[in-house]
Structure formats: C-alpha cells, structure tokens
N, C-alpha and C. Protein backbone atom coordinates (compact mmCIF):
# COMPACT_ATOMS: atom_id res chain seq x y z
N UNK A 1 -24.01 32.70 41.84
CA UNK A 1 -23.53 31.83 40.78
C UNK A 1 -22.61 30.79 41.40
N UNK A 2 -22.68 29.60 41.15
CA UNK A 2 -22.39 28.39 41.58
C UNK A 2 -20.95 27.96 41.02
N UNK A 3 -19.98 28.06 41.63
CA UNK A 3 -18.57 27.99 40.77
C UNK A 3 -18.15 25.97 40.80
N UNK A 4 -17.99 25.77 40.32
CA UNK A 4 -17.78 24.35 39.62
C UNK A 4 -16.54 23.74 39.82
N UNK A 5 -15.89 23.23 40.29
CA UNK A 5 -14.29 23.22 40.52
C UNK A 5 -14.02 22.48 38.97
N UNK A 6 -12.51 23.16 38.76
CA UNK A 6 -12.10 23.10 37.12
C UNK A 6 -11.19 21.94 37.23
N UNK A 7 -11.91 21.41 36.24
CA UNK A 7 -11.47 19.97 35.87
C UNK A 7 -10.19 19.78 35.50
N UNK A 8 -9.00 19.14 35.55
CA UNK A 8 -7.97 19.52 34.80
C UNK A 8 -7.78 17.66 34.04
N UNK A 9 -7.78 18.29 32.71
CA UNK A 9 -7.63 16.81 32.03
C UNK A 9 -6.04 16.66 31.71
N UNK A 10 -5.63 16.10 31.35
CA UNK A 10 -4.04 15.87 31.14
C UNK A 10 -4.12 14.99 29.57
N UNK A 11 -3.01 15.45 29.06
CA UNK A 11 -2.77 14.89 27.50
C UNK A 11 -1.54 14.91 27.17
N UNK A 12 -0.92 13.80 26.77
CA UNK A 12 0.61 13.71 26.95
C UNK A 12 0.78 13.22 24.86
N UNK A 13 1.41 13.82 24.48
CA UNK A 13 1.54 13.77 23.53
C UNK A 13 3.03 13.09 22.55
N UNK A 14 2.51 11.74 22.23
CA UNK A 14 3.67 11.57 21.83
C UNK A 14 3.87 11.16 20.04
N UNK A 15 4.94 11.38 19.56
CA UNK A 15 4.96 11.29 17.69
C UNK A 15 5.78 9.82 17.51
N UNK A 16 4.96 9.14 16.75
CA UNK A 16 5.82 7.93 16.07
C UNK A 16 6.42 8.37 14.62
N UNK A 17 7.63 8.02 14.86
CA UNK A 17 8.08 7.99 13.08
C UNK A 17 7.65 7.50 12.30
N UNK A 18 7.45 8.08 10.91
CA UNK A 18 7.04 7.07 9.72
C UNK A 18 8.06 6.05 9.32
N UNK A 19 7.37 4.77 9.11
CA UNK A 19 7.92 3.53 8.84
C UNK A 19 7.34 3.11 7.36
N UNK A 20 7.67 2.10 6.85
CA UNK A 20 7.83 1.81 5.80
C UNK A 20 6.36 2.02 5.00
N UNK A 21 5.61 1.03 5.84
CA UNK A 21 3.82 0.98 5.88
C UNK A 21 3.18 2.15 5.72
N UNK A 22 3.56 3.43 6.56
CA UNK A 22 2.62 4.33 7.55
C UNK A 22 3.36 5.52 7.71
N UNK A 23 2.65 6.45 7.58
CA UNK A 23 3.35 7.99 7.87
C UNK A 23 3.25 8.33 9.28
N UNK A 24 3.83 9.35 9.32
CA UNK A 24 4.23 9.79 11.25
C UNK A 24 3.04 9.44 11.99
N UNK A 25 3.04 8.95 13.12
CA UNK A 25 1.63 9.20 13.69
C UNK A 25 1.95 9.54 15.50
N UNK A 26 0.97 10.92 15.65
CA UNK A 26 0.77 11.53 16.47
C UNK A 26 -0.06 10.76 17.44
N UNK A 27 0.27 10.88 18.45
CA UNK A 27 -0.36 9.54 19.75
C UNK A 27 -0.75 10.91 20.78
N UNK A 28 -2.13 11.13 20.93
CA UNK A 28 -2.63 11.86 22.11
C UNK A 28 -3.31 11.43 23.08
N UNK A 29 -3.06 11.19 23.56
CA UNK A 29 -3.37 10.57 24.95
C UNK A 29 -4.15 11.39 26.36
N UNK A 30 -5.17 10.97 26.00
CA UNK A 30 -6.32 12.35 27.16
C UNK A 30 -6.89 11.17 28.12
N UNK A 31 -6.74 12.43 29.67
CA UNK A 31 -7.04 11.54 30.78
C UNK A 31 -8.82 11.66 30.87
N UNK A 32 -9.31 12.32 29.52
CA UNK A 32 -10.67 12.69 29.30
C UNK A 32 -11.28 10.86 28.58
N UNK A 33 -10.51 10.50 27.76
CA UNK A 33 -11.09 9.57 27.25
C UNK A 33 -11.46 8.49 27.62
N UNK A 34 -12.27 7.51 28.39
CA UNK A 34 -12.29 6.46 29.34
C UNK A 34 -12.29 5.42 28.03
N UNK A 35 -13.11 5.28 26.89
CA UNK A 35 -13.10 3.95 26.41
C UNK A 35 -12.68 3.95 24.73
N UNK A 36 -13.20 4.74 23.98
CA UNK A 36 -12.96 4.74 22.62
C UNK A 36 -11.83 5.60 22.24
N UNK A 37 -11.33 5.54 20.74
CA UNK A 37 -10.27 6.13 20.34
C UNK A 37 -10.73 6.84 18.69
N UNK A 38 -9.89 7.65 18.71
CA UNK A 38 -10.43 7.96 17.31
C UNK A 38 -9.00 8.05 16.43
N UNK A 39 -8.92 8.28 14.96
CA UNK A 39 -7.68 9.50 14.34
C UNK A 39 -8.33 9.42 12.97
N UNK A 40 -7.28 10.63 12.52
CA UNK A 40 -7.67 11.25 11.23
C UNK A 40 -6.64 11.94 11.17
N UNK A 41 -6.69 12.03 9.83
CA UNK A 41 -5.65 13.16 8.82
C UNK A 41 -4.86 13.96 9.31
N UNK A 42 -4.05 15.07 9.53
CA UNK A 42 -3.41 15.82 9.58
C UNK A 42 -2.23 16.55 8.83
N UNK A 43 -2.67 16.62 7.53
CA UNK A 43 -1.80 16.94 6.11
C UNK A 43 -1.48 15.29 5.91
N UNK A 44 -0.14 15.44 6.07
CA UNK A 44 0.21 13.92 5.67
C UNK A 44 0.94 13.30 6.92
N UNK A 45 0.18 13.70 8.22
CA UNK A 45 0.29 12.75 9.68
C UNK A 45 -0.91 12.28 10.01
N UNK A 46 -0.63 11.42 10.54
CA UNK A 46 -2.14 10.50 11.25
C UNK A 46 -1.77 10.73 12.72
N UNK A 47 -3.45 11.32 13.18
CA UNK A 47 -3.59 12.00 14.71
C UNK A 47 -4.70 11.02 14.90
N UNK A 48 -4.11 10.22 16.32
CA UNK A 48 -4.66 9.29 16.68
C UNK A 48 -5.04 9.57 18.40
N UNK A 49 -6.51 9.69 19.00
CA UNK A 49 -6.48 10.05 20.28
C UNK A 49 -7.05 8.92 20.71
N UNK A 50 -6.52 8.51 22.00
CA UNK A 50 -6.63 7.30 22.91
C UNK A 50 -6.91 7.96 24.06
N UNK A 51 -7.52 6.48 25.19
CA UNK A 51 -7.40 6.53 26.23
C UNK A 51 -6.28 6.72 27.15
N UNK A 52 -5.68 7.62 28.04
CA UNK A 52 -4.85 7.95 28.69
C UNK A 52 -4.56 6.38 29.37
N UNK A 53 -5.54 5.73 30.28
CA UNK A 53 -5.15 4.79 30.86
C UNK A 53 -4.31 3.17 30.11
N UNK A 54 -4.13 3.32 28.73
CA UNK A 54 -3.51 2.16 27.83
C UNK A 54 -2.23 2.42 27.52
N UNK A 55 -1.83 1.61 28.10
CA UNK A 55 -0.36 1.13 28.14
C UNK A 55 0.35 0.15 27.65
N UNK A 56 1.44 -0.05 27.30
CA UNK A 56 2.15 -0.91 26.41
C UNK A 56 1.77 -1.53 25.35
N UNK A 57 1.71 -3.14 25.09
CA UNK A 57 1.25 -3.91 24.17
C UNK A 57 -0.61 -3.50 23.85
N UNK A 58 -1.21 -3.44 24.86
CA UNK A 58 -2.82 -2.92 24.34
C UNK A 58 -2.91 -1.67 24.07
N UNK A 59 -1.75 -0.47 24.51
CA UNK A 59 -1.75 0.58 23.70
C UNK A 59 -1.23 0.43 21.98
N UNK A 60 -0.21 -0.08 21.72
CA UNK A 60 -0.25 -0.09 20.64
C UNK A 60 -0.80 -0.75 19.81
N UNK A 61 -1.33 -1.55 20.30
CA UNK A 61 -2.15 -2.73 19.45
C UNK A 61 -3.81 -1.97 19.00
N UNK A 62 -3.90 -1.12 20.12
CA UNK A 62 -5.55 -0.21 19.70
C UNK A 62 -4.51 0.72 18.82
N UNK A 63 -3.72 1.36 19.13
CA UNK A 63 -3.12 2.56 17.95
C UNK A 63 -3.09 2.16 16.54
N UNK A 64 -2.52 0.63 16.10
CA UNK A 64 -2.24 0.35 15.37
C UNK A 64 -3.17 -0.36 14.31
N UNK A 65 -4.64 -0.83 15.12
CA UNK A 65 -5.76 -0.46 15.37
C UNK A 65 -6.54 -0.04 14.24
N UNK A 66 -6.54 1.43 14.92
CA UNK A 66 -6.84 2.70 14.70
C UNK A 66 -6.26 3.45 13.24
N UNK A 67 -4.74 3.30 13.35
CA UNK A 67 -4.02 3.36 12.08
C UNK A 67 -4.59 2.60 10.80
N UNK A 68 -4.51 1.33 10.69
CA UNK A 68 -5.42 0.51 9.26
C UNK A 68 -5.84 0.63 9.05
N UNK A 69 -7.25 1.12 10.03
CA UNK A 69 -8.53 1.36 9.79
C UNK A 69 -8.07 2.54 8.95
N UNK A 70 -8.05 3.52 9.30
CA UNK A 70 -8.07 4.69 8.67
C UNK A 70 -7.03 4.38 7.31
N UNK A 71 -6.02 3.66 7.39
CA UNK A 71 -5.33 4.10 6.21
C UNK A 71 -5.64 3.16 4.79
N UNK A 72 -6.94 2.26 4.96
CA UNK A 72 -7.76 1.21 4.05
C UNK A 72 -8.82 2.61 3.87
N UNK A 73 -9.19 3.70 4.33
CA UNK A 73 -10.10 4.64 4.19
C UNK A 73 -9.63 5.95 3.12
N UNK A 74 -8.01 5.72 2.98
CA UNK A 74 -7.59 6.40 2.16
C UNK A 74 -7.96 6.47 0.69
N UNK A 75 -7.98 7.62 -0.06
CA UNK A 75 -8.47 7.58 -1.66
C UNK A 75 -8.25 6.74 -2.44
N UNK A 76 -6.66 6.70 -1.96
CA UNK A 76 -6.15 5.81 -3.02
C UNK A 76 -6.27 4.45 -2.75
N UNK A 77 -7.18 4.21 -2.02
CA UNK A 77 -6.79 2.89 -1.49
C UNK A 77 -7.98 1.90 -1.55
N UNK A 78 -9.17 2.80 -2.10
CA UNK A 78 -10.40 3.05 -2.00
C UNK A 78 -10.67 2.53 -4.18
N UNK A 79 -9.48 3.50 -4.97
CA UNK A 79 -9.24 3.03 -6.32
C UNK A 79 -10.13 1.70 -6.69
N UNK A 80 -10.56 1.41 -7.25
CA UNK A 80 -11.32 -0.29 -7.66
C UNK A 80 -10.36 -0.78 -8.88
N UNK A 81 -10.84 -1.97 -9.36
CA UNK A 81 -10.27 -2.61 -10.57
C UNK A 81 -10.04 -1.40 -12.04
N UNK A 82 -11.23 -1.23 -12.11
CA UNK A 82 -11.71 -0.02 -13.12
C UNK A 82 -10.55 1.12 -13.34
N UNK A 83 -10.22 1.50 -11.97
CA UNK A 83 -9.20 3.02 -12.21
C UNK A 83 -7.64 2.07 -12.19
N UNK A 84 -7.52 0.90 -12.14
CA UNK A 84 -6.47 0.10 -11.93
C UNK A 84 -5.97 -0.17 -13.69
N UNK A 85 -7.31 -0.65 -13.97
CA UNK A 85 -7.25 -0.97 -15.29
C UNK A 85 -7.43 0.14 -16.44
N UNK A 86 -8.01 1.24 -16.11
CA UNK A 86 -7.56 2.52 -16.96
C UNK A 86 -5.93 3.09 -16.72
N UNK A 87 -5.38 2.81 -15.74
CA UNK A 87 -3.99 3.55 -15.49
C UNK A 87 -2.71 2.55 -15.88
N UNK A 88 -3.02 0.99 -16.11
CA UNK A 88 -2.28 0.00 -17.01
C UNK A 88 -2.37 0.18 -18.82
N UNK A 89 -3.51 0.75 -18.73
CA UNK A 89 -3.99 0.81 -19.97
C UNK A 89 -3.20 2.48 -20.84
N UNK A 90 -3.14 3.29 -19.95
CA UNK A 90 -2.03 4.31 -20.31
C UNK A 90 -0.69 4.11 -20.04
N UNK A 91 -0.42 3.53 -19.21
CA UNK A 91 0.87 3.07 -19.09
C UNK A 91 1.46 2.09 -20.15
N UNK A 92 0.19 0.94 -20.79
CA UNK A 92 0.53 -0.05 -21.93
C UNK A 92 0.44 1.44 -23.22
N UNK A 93 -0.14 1.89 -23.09
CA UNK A 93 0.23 3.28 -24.34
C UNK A 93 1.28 3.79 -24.30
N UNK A 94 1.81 4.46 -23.26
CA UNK A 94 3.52 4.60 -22.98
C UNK A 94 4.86 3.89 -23.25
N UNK A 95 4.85 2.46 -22.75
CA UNK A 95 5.99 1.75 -22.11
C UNK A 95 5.84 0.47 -23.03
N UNK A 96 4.71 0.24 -23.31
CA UNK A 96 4.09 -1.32 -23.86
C UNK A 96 3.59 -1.24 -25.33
N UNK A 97 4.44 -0.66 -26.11
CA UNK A 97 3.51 -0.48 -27.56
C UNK A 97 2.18 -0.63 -27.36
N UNK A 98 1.40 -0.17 -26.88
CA UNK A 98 -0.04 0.00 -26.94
C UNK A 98 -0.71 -1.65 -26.70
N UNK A 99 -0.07 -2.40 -25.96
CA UNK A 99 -0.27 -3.71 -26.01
C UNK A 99 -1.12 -3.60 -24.94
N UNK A 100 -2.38 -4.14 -24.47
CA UNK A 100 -2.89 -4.01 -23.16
C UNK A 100 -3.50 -5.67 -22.67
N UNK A 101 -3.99 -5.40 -21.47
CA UNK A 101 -4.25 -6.42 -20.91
C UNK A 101 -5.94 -6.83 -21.04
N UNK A 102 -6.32 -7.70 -21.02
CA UNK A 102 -8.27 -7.85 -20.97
C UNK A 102 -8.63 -7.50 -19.54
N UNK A 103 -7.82 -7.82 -18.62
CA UNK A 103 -7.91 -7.32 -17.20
C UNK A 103 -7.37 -6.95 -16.10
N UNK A 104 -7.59 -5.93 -16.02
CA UNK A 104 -6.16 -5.75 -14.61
C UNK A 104 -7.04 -5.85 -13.58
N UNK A 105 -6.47 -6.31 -12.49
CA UNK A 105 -7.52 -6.13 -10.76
C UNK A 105 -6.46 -6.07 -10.06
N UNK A 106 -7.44 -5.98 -8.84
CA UNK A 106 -6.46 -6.12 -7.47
C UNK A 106 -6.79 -7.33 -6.78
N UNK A 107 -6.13 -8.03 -6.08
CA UNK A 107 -6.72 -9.63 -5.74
C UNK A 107 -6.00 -9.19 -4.54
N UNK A 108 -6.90 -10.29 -3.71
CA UNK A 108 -5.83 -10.43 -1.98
C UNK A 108 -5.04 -11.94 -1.99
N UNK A 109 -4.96 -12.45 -2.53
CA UNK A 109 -4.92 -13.99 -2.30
C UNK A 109 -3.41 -14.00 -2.90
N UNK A 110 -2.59 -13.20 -3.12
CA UNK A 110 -1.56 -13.31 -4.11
C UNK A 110 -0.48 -13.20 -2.06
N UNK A 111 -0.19 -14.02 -1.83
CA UNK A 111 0.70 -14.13 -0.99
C UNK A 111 1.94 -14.08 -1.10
N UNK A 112 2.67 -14.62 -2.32
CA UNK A 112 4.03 -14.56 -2.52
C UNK A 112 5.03 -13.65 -3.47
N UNK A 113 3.79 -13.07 -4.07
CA UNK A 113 4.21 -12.79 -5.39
C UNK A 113 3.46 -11.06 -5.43
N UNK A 114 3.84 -10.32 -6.04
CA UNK A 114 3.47 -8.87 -6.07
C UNK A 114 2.41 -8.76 -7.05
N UNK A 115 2.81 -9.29 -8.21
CA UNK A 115 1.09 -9.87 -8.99
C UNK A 115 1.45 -10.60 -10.00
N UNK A 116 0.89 -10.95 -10.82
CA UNK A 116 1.26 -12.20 -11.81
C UNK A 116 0.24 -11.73 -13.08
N UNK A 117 1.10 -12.30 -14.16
CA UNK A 117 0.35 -12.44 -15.93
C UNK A 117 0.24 -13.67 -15.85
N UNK A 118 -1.01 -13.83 -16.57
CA UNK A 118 -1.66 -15.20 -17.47
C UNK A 118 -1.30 -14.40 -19.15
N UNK A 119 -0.21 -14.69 -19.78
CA UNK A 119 -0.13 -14.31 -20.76
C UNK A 119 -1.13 -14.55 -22.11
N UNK A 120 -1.72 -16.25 -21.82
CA UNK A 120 -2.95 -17.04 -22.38
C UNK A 120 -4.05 -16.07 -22.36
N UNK A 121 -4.20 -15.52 -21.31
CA UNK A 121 -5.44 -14.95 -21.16
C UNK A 121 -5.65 -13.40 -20.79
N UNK A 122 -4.25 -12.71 -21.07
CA UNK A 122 -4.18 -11.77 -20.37
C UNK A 122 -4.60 -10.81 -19.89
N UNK A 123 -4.61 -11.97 -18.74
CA UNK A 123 -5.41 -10.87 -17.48
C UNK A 123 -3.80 -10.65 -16.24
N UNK A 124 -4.34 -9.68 -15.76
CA UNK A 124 -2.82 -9.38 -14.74
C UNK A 124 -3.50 -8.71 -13.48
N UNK A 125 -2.98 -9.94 -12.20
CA UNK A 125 -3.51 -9.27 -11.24
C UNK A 125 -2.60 -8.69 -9.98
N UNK A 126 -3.15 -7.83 -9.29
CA UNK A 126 -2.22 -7.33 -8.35
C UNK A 126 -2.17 -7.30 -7.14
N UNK A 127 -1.42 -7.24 -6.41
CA UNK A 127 -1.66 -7.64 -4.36
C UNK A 127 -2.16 -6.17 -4.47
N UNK A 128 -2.82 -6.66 -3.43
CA UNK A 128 -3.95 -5.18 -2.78
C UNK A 128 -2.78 -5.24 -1.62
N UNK A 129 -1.35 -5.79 -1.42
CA UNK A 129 -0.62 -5.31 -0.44
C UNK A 129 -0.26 -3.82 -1.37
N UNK A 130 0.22 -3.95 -2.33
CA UNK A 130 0.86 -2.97 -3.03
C UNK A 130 -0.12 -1.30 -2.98
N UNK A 131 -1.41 -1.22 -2.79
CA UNK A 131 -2.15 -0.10 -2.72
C UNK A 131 -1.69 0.38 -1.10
N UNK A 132 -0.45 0.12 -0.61
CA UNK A 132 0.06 1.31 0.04
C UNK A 132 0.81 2.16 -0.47
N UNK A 133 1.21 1.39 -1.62
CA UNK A 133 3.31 2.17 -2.32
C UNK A 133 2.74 3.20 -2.78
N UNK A 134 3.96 3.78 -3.21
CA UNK A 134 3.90 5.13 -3.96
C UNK A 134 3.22 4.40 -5.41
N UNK A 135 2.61 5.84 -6.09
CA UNK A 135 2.16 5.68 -7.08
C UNK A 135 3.12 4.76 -8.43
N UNK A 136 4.51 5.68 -8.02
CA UNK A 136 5.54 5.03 -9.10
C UNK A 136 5.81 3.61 -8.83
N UNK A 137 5.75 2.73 -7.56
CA UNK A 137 6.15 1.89 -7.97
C UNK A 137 4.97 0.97 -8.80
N UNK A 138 3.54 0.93 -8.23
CA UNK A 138 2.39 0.32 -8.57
C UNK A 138 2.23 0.25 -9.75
N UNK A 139 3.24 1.68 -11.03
CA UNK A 139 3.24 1.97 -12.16
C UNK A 139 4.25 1.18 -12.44
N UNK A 140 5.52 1.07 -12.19
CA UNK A 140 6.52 0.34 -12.36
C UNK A 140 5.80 -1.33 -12.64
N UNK A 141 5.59 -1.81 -11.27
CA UNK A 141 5.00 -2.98 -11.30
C UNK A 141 3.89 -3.53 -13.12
N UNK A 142 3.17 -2.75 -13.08
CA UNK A 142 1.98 -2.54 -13.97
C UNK A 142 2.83 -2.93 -15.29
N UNK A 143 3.72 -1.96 -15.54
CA UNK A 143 5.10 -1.95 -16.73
C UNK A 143 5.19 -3.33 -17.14
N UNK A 144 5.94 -3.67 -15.60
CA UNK A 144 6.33 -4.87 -15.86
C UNK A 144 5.60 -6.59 -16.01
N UNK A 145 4.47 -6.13 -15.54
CA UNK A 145 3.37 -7.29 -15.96
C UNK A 145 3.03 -6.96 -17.39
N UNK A 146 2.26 -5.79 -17.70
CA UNK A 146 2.42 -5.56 -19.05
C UNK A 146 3.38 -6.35 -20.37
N UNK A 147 4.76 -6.01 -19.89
CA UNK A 147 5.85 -6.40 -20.54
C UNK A 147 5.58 -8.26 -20.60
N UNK A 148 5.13 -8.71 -19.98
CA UNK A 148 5.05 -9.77 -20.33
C UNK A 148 3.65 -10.68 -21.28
N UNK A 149 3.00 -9.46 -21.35
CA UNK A 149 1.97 -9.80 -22.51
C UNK A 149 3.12 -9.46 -24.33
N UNK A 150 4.08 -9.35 -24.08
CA UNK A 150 4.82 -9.43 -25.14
C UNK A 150 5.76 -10.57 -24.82
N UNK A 151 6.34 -10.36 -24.19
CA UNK A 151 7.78 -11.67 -23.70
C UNK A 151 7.11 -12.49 -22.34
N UNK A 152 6.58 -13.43 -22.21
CA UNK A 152 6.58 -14.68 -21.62
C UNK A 152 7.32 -14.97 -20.45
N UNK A 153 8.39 -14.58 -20.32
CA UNK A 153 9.88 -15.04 -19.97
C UNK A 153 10.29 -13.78 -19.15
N UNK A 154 11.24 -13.76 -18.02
CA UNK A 154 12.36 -13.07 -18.04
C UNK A 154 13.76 -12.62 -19.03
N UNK A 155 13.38 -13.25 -20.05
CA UNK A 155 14.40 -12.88 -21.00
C UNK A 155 14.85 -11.36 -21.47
N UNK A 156 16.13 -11.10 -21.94
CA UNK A 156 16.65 -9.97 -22.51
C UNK A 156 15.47 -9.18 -23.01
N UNK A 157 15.16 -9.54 -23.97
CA UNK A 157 13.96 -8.94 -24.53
C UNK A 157 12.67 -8.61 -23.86
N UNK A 158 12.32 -9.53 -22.83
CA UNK A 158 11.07 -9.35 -21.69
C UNK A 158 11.36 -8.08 -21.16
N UNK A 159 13.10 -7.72 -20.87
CA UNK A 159 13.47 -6.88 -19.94
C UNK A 159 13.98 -5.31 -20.52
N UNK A 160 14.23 -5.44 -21.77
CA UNK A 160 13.84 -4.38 -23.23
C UNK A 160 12.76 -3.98 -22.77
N UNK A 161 11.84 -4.22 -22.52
CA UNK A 161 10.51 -3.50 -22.80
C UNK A 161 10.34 -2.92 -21.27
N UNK A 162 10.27 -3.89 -20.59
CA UNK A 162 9.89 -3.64 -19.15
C UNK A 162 10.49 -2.60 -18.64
N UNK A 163 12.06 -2.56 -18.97
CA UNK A 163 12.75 -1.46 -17.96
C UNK A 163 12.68 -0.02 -18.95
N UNK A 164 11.40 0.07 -19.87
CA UNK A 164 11.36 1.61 -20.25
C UNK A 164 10.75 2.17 -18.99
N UNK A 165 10.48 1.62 -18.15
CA UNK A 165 10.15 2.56 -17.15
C UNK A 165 11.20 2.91 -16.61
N UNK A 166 10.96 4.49 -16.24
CA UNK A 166 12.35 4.75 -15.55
C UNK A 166 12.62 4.10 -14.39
N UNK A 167 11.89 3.90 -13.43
CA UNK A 167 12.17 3.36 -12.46
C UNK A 167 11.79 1.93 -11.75
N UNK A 168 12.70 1.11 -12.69
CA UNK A 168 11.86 -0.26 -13.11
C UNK A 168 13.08 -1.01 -11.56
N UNK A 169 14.23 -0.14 -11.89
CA UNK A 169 15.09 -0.46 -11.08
C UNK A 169 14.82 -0.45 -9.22
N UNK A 170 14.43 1.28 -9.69
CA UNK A 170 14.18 1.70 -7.97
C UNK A 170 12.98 0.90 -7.24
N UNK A 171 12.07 0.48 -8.35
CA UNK A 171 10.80 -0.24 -7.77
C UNK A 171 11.69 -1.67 -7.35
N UNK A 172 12.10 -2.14 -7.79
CA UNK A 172 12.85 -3.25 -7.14
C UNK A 172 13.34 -3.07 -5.66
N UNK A 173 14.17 -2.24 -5.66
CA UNK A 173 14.74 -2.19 -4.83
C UNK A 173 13.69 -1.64 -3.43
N UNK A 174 12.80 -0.84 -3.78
CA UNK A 174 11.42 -0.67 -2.75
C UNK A 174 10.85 -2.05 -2.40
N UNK A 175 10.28 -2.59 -3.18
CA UNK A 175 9.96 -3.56 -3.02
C UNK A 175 10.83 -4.85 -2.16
N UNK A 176 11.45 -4.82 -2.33
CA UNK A 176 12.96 -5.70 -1.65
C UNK A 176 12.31 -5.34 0.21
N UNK A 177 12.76 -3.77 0.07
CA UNK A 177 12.60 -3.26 1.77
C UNK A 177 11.20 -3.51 1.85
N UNK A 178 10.40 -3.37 1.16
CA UNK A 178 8.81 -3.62 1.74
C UNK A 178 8.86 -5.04 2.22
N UNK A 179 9.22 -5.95 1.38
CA UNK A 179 9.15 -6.97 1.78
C UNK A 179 9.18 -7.90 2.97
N UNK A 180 10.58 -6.80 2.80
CA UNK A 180 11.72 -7.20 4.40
C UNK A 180 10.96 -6.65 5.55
N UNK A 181 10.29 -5.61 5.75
CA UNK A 181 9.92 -4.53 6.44
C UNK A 181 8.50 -5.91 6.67
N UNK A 182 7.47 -6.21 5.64
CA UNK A 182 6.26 -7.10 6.40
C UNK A 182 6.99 -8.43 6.53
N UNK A 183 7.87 -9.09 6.24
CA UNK A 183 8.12 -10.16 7.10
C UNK A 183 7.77 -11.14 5.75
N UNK A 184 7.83 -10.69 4.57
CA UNK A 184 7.23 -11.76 2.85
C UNK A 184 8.71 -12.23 2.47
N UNK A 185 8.34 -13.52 2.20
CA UNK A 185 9.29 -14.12 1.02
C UNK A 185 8.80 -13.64 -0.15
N UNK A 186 8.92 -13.09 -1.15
CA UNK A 186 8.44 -12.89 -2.45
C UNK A 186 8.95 -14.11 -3.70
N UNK A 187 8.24 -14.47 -3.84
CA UNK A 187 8.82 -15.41 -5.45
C UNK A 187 9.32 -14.62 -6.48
N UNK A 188 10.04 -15.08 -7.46
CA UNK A 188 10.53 -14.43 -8.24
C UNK A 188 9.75 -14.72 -9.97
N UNK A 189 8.77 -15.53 -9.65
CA UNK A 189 7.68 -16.21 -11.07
C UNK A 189 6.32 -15.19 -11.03
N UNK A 190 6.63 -14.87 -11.74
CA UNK A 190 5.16 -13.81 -11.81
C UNK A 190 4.16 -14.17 -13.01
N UNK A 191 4.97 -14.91 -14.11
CA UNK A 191 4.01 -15.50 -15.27
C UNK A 191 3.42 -16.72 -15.08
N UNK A 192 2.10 -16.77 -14.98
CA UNK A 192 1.67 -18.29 -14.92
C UNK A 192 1.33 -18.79 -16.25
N UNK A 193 1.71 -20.36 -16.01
CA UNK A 193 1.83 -20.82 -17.42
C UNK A 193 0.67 -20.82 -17.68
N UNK A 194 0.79 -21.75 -19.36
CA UNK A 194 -0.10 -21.13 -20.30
C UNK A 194 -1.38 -22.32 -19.86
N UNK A 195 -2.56 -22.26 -19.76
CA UNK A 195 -3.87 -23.02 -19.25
C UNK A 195 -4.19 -24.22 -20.51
C-alpha cells in the first residue's frame, strides 16, 4: 500500500464585528482554496471562506463581496411590493384609522429620502436601502408615511397620528446612525406635492 505524504492545509480564522449594515462575519481563510470564495449562514453569523493567498484591500473587497451577495439573498429581503403592501395595510388598521394607501412598493431611486407620500394619489414608496433594518423600524417608517395620507404636513396633528407608534421616536434616531454609518444626507420632505 502506497502511503501518500499528508497534505497539511492551514486556515486561519478570523471574526469581524457586526456593524451597522451586517452581522458578525467569520473570515476563513484556507491555504486549500486557490480561486473562489463562498459564505453562508451560521444562526445569525455570516461564514465566509476565501482564498488564503488575499490580502488587504482585495481581501476585503472579495469578503465584502461575498457578504451582499448573500445578504440581498436573505428572506426578508427577498419580501416584494405585495408583502410590503399587506404589512402597511395592517399597520394602517392599527396606527392609521384604517386609512390605507393604493400602493406601497419598494423603489431604488429614492436617494435622499427614506420614502415619500403622494398624498394626491396615495401611493407611498420606500428605499429598498431600508430592507436591511429591523422589522420595527420599516414599521415605524410605514406609520409614518401612512400618517400622512391624513395630514399633508409635518404638523401637530400629522404627528398625533404618526407617533402612535411606539417607536416612532427610536426609528428616528436608527435611522440618524444608519445614515451616518452609509455616508447619506437624508432630506427631511417626504410628502410630494400635490400633481
């Protein structure tokens, strides 16, 4: 029997903290891998295996990569207009006297702004940045577009309705650090006038 000399691969293992974007992610690094990378799940860490030989700026730039990809693959992230617009639509049953919108979506094109009412027409759309946040704030948000198919305005009364959410406040203040965290000016006009 023909003995084989034993290969020894090496794997250096290192953990990134979760940041604002992105939960922990595990960096494995095998002197097995010459060209591709993979990751996936790990409860609620992302295990990401690379090539041993990538270093610095092209290591993290494939990690990070690797990370989007997978975290645009997530369930929730995956949601369409449809489950967007059934979960405004219980929330306008809750928070919004039963007032609802003709359309809720998710749009990419909303650069400045977290999402905006056409009160004329109300339709209310939302940054597909926001399908990373927690559920509460996306609900928060929702509230508060809602709220303006009654009040128009930032006014007292706009803000009566809006802040029955409990956490009409804390979503602010998330939002603030998200902001800060991607590098957005956010506007503060979310109603577009009337057409």
């Amino acid at each position: 029997m023909a003995h084989r000399p034993h290969s020894t691969s090496q794997t250096s293992i290192h953990v990134e903290p979760p940041r604002f974007d992105r939960p922990e992610v595990e960096v494995r690094a095998s002197s097995r891998r010459k060209k591709t990378g993979t990751a996936h799940w790990s409860g609620s860490r992302i295990v990401v295996q690379i090539p041993a030989r990538l270093r610095g700026r092209e290591r993290a730039v494939f990690v990070d990569g690797l990370v989007e990809r997978l975290l645009t693959q997530r369930p929730q992230n995956a949601a369409g207009d449809a489950s967007l617009e059934e979960r405004a639509n219980v929330l306008a049953e809750l928070y919004n006297d039963g007032v609802v919108a003709s359309s809720v979506r998710w749009v990419n094109n909303q650069r400045a702004r977290w999402a905006s009412c056409s009160p004329a027409t109300r339709e209310i759309r939302v940054s597909s940045r926001l399908r990373q946040c927690p559920d509460w704030v996306i609900d928060a948000v929702l509230v508060h577009e809602l709220a303006h198919l009654q009040e128009a305005d930032h006014s007292a009364a706009f803000y009566e309705v809006a802040n029955r959410h409990p956490r009409q406040g804390e979503c602010a203040v998330f939002l603030d650090g998200y902001a800060l965290g991607l590098g957005l000016r956010i506007e503060d006009g979310d109603v577009d006038a009337a057409s």
